[in-house]
Structures are given as structure tokens and as C-alpha cells.
N, C-alpha and C. Protein backbone atom coordinates (compact mmCIF):
# COMPACT_ATOMS: atom_id res chain seq x y z
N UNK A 1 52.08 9.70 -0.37
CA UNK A 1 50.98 9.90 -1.28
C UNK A 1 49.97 10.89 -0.70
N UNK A 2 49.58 11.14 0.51
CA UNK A 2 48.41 11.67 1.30
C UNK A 2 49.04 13.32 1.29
N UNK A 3 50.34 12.99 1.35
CA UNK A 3 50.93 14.28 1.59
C UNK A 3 51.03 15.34 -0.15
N UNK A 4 51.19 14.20 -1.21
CA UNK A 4 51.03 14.80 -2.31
C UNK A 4 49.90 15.08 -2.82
N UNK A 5 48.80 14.92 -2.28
CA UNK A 5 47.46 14.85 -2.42
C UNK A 5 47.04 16.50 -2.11
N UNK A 6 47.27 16.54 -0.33
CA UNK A 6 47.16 17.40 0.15
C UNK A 6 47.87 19.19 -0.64
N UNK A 7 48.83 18.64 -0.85
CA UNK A 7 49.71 19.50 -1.93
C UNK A 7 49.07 20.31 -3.08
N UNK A 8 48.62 19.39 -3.82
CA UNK A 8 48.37 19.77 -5.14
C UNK A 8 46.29 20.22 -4.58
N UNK A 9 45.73 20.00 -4.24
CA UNK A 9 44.38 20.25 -3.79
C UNK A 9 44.65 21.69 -2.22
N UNK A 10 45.04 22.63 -3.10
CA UNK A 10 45.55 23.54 -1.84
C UNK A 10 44.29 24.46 -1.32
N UNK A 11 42.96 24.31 -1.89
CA UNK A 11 41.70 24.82 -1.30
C UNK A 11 41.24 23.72 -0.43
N UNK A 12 41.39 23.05 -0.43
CA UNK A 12 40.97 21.97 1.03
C UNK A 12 40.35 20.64 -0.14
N UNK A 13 40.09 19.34 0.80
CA UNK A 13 38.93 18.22 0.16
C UNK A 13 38.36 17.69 1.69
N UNK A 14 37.78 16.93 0.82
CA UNK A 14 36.93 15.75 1.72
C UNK A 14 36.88 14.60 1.23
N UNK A 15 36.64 13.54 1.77
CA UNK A 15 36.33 12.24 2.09
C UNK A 15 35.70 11.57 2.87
N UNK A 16 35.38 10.52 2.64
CA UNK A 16 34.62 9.41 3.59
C UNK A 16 35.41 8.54 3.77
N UNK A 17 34.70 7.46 4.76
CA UNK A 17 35.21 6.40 4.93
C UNK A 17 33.97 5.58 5.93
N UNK A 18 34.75 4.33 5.65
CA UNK A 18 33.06 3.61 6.99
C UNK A 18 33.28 3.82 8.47
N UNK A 19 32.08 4.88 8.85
CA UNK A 19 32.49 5.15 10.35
C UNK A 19 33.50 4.57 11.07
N UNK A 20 32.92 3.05 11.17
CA UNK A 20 33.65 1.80 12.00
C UNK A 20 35.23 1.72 11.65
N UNK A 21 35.32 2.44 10.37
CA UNK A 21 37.10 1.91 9.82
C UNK A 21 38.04 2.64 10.87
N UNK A 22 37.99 2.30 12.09
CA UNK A 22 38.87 3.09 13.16
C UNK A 22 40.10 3.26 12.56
N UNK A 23 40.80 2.28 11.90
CA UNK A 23 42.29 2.58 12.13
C UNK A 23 42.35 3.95 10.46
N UNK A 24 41.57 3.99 9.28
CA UNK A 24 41.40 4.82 8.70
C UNK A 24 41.03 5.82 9.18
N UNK A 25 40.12 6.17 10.58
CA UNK A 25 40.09 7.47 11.08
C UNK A 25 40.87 7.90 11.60
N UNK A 26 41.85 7.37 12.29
CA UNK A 26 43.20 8.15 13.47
C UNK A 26 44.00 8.45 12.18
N UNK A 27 44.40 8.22 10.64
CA UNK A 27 44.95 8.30 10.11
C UNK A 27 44.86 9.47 9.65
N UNK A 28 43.32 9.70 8.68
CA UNK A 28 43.26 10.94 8.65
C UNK A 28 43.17 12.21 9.97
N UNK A 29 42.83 12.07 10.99
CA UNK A 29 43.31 12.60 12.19
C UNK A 29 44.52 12.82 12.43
N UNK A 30 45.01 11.97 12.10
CA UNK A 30 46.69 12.29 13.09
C UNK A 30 47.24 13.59 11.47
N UNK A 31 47.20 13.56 10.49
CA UNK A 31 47.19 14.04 9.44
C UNK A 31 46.59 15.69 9.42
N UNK A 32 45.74 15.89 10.09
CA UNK A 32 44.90 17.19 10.21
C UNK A 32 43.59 17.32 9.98
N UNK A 33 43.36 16.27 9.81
CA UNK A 33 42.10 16.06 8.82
C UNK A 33 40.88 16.66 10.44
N UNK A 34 39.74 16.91 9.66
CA UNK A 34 38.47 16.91 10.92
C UNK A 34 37.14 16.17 10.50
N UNK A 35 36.60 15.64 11.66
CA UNK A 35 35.36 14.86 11.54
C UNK A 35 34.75 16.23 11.32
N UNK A 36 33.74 16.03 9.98
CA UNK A 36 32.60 16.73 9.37
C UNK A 36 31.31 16.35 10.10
N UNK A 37 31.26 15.23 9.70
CA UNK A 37 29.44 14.58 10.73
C UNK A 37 29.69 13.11 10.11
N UNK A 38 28.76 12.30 10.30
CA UNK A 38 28.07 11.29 10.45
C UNK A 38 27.31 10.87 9.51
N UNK A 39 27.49 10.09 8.58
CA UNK A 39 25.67 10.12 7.74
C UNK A 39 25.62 8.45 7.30
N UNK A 40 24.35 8.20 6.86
CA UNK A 40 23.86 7.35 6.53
C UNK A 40 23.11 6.73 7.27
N UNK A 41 22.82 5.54 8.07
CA UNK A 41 22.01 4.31 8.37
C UNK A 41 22.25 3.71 9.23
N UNK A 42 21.92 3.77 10.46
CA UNK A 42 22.90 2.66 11.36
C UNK A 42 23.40 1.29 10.63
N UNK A 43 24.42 0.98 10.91
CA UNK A 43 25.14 -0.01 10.16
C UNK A 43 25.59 0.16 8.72
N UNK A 44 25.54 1.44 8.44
CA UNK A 44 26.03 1.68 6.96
C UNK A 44 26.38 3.03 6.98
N UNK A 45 27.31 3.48 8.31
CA UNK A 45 27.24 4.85 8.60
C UNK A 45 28.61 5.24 7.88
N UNK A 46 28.64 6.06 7.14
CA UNK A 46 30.36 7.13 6.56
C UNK A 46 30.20 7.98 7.75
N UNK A 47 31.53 8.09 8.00
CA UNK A 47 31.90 9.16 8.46
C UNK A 47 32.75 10.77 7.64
N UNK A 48 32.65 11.33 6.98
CA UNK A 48 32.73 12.27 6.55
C UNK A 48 33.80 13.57 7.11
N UNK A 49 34.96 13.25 6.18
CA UNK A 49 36.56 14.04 6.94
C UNK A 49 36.57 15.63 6.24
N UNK A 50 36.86 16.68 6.41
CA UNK A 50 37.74 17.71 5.84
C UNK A 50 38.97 18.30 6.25
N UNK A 51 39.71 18.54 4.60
CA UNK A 51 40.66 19.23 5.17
C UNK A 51 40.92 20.46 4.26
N UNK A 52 40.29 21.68 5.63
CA UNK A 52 40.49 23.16 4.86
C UNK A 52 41.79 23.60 4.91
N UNK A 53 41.95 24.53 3.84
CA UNK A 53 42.88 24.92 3.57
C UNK A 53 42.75 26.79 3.82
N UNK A 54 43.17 27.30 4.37
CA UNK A 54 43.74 28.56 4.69
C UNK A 54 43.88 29.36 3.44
N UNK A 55 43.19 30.55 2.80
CA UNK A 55 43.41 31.03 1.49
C UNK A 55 44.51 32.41 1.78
């Protein structure tokens, strides 16, 4: 599914997720994905992924 995602969105996306969701971050990581930044609140922090795409 991540891979058909990536496919059809061939200018790049983004996403979040909750900082803390470790095993959701190595995922998009191991994938290509890159940490963008940080945002929100301590204890209510997203972490914020992209994945550019090469035109």
C-alpha cells in the first residue's frame, strides 16, 4: 500500500505521526521518508515526514 501511495503522488507528500510512535518512524525511514521537524507541545509533539520526489 505505502508503495502504491508513493507511486501515484510522484511530486513528493508528507505526513505526521506522534513523535513518540517509534515503531511508525523507522517505518517511514527505512522507506525513504525524512524527518521534516518537530512541532507542537511537549507531550503532544508530531513529528513531521517528507518524501520528495525528483522532477
Amino acid at each position: 500500500m505505502f508503495d502504491q501511495v508513493t507511486a501515484q503522488l510522484s511530486e513528493g507528500f508528507w505526513l505526521r505521526t506522534q513523535a513518540e510512535n517509534h515503531r511508525a518512524r523507522r517505518f517511514y525511514e527505512r522507506r525513504g521518508m525524512m524527518l521534516d521537524h518537530i512541532e507542537g507541545e511537549t507531550g503532544v509533539e508530531r513529528a513531521v515526514y517528507v518524501m520528495r520526489r525528483s522532477t
